[in-house]
C-alpha atoms as a PDB file:
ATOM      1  CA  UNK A   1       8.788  -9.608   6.707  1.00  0.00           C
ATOM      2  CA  UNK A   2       5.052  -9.335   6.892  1.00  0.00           C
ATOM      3  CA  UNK A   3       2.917 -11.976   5.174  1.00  0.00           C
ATOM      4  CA  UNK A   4       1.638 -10.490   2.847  1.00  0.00           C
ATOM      5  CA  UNK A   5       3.430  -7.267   1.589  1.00  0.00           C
ATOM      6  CA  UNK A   6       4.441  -8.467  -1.664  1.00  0.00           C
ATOM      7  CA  UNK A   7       2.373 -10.964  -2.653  1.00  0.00           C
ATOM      8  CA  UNK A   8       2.245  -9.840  -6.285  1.00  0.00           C
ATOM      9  CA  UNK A   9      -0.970 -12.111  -7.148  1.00  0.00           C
ATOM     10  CA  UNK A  10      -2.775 -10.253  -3.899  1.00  0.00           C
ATOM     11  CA  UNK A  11      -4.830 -13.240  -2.397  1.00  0.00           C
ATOM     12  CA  UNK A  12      -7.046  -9.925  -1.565  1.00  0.00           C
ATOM     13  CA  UNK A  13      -8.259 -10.897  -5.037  1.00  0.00           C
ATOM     14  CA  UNK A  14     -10.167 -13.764  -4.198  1.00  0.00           C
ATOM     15  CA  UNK A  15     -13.425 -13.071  -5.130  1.00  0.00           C
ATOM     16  CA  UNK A  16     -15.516 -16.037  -3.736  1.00  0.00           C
ATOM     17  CA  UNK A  17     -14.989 -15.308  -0.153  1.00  0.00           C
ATOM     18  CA  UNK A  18     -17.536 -12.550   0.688  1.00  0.00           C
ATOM     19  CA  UNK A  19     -20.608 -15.186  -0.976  1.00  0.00           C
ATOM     20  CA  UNK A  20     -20.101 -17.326   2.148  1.00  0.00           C
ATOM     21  CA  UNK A  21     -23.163 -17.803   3.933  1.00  0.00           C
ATOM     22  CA  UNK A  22     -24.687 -15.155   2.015  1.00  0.00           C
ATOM     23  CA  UNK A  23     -28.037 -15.395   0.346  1.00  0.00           C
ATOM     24  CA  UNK A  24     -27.197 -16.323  -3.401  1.00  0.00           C
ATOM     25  CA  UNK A  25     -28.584 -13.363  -4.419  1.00  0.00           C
ATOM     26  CA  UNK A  26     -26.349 -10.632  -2.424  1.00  0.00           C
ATOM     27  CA  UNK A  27     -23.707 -13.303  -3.717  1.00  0.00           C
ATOM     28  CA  UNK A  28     -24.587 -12.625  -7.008  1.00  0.00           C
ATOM     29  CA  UNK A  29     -24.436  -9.183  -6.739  1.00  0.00           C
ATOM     30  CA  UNK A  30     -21.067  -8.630  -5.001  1.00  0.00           C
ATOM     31  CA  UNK A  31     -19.616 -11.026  -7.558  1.00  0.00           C
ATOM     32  CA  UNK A  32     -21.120  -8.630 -10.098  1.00  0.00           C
ATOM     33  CA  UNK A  33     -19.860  -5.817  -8.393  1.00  0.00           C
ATOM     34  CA  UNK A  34     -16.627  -6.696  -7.870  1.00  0.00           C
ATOM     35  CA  UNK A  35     -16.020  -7.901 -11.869  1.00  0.00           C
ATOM     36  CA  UNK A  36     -17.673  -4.247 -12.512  1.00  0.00           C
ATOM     37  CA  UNK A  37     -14.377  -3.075 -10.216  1.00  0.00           C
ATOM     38  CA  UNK A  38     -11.834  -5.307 -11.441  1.00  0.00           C
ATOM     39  CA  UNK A  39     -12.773  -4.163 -15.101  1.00  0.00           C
ATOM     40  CA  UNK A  40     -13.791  -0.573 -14.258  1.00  0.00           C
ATOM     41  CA  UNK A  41     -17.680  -0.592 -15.352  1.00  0.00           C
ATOM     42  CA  UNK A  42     -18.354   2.581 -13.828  1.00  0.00           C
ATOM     43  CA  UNK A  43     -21.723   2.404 -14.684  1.00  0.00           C
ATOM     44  CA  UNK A  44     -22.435  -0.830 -13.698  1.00  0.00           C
ATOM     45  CA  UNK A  45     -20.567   0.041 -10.337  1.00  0.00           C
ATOM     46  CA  UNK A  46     -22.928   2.508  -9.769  1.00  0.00           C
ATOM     47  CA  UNK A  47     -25.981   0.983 -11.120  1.00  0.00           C
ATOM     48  CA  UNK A  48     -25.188  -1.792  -7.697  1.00  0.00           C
ATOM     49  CA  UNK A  49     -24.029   0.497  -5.662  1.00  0.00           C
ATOM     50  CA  UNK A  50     -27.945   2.564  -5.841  1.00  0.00           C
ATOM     51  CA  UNK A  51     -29.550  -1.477  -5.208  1.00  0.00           C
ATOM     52  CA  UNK A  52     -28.123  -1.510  -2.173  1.00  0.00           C
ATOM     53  CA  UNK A  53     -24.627  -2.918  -2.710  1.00  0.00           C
ATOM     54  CA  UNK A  54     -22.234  -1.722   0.571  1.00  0.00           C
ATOM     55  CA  UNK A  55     -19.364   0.248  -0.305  1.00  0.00           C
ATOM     56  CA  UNK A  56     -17.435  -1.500   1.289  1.00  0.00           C
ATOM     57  CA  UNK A  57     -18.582  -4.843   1.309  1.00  0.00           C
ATOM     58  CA  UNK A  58     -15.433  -7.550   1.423  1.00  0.00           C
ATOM     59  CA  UNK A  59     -14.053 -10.694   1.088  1.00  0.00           C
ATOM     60  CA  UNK A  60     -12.907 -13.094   3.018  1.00  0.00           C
ATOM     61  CA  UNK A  61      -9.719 -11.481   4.082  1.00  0.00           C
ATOM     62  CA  UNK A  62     -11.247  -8.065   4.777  1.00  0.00           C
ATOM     63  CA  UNK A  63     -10.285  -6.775   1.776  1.00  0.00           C
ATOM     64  CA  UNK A  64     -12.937  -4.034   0.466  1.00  0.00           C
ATOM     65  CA  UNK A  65     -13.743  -2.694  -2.801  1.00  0.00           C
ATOM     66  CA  UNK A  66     -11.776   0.324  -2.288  1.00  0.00           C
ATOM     67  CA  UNK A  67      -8.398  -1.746  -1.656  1.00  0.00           C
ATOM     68  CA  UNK A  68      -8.913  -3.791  -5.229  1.00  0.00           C
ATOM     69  CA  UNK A  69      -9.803  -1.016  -7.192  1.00  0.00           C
ATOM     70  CA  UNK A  70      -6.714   1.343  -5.767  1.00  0.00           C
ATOM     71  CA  UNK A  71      -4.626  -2.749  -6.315  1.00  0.00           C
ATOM     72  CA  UNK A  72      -5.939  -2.926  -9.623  1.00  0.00           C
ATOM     73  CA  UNK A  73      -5.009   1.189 -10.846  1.00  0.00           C
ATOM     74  CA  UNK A  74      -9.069   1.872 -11.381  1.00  0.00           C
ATOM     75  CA  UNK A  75      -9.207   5.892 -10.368  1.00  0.00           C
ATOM     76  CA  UNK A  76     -12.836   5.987 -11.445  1.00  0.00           C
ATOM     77  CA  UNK A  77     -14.368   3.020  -9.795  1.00  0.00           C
ATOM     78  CA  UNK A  78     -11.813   4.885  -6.549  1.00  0.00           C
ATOM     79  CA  UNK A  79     -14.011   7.954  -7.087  1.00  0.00           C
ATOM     80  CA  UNK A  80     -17.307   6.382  -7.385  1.00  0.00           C
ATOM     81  CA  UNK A  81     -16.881   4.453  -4.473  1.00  0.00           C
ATOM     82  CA  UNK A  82     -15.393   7.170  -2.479  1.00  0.00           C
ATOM     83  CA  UNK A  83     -18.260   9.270  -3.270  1.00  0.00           C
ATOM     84  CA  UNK A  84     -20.431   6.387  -2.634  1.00  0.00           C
ATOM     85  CA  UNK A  85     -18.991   6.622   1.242  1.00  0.00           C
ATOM     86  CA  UNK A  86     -16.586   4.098   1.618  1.00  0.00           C
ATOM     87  CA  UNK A  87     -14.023   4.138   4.037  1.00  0.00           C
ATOM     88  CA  UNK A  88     -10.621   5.481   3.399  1.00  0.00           C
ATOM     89  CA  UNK A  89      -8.628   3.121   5.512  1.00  0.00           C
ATOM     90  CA  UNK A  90     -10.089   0.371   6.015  1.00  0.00           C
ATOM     91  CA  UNK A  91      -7.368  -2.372   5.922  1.00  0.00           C
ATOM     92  CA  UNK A  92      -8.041  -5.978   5.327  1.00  0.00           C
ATOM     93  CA  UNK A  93      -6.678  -8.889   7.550  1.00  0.00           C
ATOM     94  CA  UNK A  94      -3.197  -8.243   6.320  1.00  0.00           C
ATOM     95  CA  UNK A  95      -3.106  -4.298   7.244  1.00  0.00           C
ATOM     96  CA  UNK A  96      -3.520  -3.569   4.012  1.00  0.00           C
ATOM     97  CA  UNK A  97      -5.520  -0.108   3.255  1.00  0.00           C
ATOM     98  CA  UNK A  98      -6.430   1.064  -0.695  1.00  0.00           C
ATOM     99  CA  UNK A  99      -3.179   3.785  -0.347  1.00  0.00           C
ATOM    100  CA  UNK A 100      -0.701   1.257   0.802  1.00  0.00           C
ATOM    101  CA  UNK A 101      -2.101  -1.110  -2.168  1.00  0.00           C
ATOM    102  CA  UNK A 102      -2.112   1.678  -4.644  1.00  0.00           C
ATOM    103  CA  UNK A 103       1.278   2.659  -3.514  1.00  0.00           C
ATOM    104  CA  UNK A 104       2.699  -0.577  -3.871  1.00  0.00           C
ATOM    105  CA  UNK A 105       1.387  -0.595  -7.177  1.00  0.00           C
ATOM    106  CA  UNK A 106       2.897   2.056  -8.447  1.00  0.00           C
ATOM    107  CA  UNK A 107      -0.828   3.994  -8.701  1.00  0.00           C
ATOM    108  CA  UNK A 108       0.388   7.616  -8.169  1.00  0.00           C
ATOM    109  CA  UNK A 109      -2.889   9.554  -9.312  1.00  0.00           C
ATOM    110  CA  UNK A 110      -4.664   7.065  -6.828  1.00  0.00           C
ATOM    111  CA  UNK A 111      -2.200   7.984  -4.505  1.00  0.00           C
ATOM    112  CA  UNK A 112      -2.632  11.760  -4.823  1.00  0.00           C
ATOM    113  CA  UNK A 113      -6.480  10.999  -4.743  1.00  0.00           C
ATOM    114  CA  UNK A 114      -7.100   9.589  -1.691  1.00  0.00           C
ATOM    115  CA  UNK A 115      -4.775  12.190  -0.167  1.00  0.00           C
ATOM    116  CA  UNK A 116      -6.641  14.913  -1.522  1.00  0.00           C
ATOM    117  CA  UNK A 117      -9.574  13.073   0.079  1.00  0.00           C
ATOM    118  CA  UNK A 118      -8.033  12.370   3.452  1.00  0.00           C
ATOM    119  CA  UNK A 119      -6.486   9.000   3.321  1.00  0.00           C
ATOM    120  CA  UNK A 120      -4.096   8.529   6.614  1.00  0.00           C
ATOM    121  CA  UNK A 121      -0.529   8.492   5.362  1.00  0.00           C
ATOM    122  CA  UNK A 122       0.560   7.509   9.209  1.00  0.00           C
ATOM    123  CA  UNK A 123      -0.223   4.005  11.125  1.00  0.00           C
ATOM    124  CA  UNK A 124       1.282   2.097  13.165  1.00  0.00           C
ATOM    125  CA  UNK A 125       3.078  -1.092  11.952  1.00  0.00           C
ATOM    126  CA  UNK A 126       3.377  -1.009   7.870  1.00  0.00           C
ATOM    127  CA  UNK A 127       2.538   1.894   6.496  1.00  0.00           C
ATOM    128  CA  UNK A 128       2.065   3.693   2.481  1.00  0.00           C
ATOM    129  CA  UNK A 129       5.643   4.880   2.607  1.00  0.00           C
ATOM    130  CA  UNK A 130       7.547   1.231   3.371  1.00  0.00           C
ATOM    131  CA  UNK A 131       4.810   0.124   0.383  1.00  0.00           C
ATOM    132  CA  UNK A 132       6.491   2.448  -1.686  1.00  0.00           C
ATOM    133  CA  UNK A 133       9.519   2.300  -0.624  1.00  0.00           C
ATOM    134  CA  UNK A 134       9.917  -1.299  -1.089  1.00  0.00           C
ATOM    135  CA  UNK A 135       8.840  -1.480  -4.818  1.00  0.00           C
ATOM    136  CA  UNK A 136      11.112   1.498  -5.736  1.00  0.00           C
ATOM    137  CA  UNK A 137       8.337   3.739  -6.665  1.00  0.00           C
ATOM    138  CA  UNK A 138      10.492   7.008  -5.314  1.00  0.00           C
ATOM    139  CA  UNK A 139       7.970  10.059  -6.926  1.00  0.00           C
ATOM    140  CA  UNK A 140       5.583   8.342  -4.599  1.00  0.00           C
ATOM    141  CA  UNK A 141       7.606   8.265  -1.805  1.00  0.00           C
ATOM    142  CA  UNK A 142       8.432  11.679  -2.397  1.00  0.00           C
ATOM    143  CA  UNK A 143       4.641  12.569  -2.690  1.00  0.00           C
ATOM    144  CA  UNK A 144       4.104  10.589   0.399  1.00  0.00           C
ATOM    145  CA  UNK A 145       6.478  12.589   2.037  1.00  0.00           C
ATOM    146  CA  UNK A 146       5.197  16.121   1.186  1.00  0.00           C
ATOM    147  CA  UNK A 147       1.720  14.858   3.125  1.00  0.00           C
ATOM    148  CA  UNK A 148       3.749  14.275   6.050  1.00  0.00           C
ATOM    149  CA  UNK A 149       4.733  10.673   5.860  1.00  0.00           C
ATOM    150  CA  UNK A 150       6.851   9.746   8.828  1.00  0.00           C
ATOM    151  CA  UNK A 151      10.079   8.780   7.089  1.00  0.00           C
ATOM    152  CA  UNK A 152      11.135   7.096  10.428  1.00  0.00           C
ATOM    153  CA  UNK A 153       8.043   4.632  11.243  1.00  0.00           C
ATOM    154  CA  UNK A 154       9.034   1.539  11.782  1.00  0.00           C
ATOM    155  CA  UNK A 155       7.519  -1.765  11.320  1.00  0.00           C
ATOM    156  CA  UNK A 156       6.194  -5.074  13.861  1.00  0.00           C
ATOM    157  CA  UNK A 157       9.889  -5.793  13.443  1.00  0.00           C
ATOM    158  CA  UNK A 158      11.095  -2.406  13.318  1.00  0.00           C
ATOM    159  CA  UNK A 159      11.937  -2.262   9.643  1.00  0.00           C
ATOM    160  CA  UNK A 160      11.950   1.333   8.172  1.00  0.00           C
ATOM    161  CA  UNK A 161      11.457   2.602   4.616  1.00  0.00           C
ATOM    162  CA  UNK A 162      15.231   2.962   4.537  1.00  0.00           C
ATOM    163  CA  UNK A 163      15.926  -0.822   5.415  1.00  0.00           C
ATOM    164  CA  UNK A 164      13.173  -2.298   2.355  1.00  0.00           C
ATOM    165  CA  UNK A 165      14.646   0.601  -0.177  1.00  0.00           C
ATOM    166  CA  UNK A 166      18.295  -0.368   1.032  1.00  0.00           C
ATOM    167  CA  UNK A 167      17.494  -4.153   0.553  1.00  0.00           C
ATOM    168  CA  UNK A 168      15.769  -3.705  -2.927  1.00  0.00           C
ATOM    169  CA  UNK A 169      19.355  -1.481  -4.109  1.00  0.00           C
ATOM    170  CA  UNK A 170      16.526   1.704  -5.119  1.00  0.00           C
ATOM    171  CA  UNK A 171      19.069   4.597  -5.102  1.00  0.00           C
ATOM    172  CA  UNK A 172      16.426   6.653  -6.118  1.00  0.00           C
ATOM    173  CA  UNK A 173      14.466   5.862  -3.408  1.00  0.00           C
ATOM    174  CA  UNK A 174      17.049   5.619  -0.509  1.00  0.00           C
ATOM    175  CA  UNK A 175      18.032   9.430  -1.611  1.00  0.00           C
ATOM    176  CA  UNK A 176      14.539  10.326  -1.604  1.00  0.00           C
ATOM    177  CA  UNK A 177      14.612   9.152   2.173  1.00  0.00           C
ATOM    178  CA  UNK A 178      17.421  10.322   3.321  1.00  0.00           C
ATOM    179  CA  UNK A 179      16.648  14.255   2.084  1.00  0.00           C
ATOM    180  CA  UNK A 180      13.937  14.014   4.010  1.00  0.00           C
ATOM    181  CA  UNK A 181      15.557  13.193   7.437  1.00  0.00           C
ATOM    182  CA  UNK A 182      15.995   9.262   7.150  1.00  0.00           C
ATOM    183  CA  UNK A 183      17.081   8.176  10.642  1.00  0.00           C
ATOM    184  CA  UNK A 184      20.506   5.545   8.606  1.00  0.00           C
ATOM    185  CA  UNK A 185      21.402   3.844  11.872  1.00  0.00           C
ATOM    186  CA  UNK A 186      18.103   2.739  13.078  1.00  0.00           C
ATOM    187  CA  UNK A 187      18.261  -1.288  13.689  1.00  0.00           C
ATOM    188  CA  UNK A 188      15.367  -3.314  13.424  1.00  0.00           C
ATOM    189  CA  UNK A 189      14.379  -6.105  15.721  1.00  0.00           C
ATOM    190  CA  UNK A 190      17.404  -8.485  14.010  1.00  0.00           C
ATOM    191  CA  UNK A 191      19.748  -5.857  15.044  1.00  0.00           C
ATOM    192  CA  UNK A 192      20.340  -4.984  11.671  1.00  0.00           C
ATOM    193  CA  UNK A 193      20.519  -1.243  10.126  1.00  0.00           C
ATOM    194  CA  UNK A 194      19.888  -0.083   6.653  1.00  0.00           C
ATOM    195  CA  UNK A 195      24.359  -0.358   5.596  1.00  0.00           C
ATOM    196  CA  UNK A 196      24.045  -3.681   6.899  1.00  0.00           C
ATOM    197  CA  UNK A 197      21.465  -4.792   4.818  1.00  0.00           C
ATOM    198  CA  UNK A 198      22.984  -3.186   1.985  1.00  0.00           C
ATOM    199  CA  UNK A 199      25.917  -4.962   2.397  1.00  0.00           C
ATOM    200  CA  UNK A 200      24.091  -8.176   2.771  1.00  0.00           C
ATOM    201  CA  UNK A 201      22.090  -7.784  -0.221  1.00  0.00           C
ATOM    202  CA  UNK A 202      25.133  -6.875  -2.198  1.00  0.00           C
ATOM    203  CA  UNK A 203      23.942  -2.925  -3.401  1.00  0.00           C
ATOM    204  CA  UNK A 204      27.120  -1.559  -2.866  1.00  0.00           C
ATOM    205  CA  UNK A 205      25.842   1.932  -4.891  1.00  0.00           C
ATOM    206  CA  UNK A 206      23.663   2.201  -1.960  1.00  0.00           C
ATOM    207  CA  UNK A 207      25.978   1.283   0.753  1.00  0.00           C
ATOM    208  CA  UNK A 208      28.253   3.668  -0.436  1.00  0.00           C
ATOM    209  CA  UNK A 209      25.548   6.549  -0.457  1.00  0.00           C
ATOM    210  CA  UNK A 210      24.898   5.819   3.118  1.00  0.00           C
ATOM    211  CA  UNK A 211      27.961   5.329   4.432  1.00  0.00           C
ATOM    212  CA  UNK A 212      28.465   8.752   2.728  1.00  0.00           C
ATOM    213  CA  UNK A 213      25.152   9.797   5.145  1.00  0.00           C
ATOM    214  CA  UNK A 214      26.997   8.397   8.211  1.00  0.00           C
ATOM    215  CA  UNK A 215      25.694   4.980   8.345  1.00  0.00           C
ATOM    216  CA  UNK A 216      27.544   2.382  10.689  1.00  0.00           C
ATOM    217  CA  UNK A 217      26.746  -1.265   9.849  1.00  0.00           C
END
């Protein structure tokens, strides 16, 4: 699976990066900006944001303020930053974009704000919907969905939403998907389809459901 897609610590949280080579000051101030983000200091956010701070200034993977405050659940600092133009889908080194990260997460009123505000729910490769998918967070999903998430994209390695909810056992989830047209013999790049993975990972509640959807192994 892609490096990177559940690394619950988030290296995207490394804060040092973005001071390389940078005049100490400008260090200073992303540093300040992105504790203001991590913690939520709205005003402070905005206080750096009118000196001159970049919305979306980064670390060293790429990773912009946008993605850690949707990674860390901070709506607000979202909005201000939003407002304060930053771009919706940017994606750090790993692919990563703020609704993918808040969609992971479990964020859902991050979710349904940067949908409101045009965040792409469709990319190639990874997309929100296998971040959802894969953490069992199925009223995402399902919200993802409604805003015309492909329920069929496929991964690098052709892995679906289907395949990551079928390996983590989600029931929830895997009905979610299939209501809304999940493809259930699809085979990734291993040759493998979402019953077969199932199996493998022992969730025989949802092999059964998809066998019951016409799944072949």
């Amino acid at each position: 699976m892609k490096s990177g897609i559940v690394r619950t610590g988030i290296s995207l949280l490394v804060c040092c990066g973005f001071a390389l080579g940078q005049p100490s000051a400008w260090a200073s101030s992303y540093e300040d900006m992105l504790h203001a983000v991590k913690q939520g200091n709205i005003s402070l956010v905005k206080q750096l944001l009118a000196k001159g701070i970049d919305a979306d200034s980064t670390d060293r993977e790429g990773t912009t303020l946008l993605i850690i405050a949707a990674a860390e659940g901070k709506l607000d600092a979202v909005k201000v930053l939003v407002d304060g133009k930053a771009k919706l889908d940017a994606t750090n080194q790993f692919g990563e974009s703020a609704l993918m990260m808040a969609a992971i997460r479990g964020h859902r009123a991050i979710v349904e704000y940067l949908l409101t505000r045009g965040a792409r729910v469709n990319q190639p490769g990874w997309t929100p919907l296998m971040f959802a998918a894969i953490k069992g967070h199925s009223d995402i999903a399902k919200l993802l969905l409604s805003k015309g998430a492909n329920v069929n994209a496929s991964s690098d390695n052709g892995t679906t939403a289907l395949m990551l909810a079928a390996k983590e056992g989600d029931l929830d989830t895997v009905l979610v998907l299939l209501d809304s047209g999940a493809a259930v013999n699809l085979r990734n790049l291993a040759g493998a389809t979402a019953l077969g993975i199932a199996l493998e990972s022992r969730r025989k509640d949802v092999a059964s459901v998809l066998l019951r959807a016409g799944a072949e192994q």
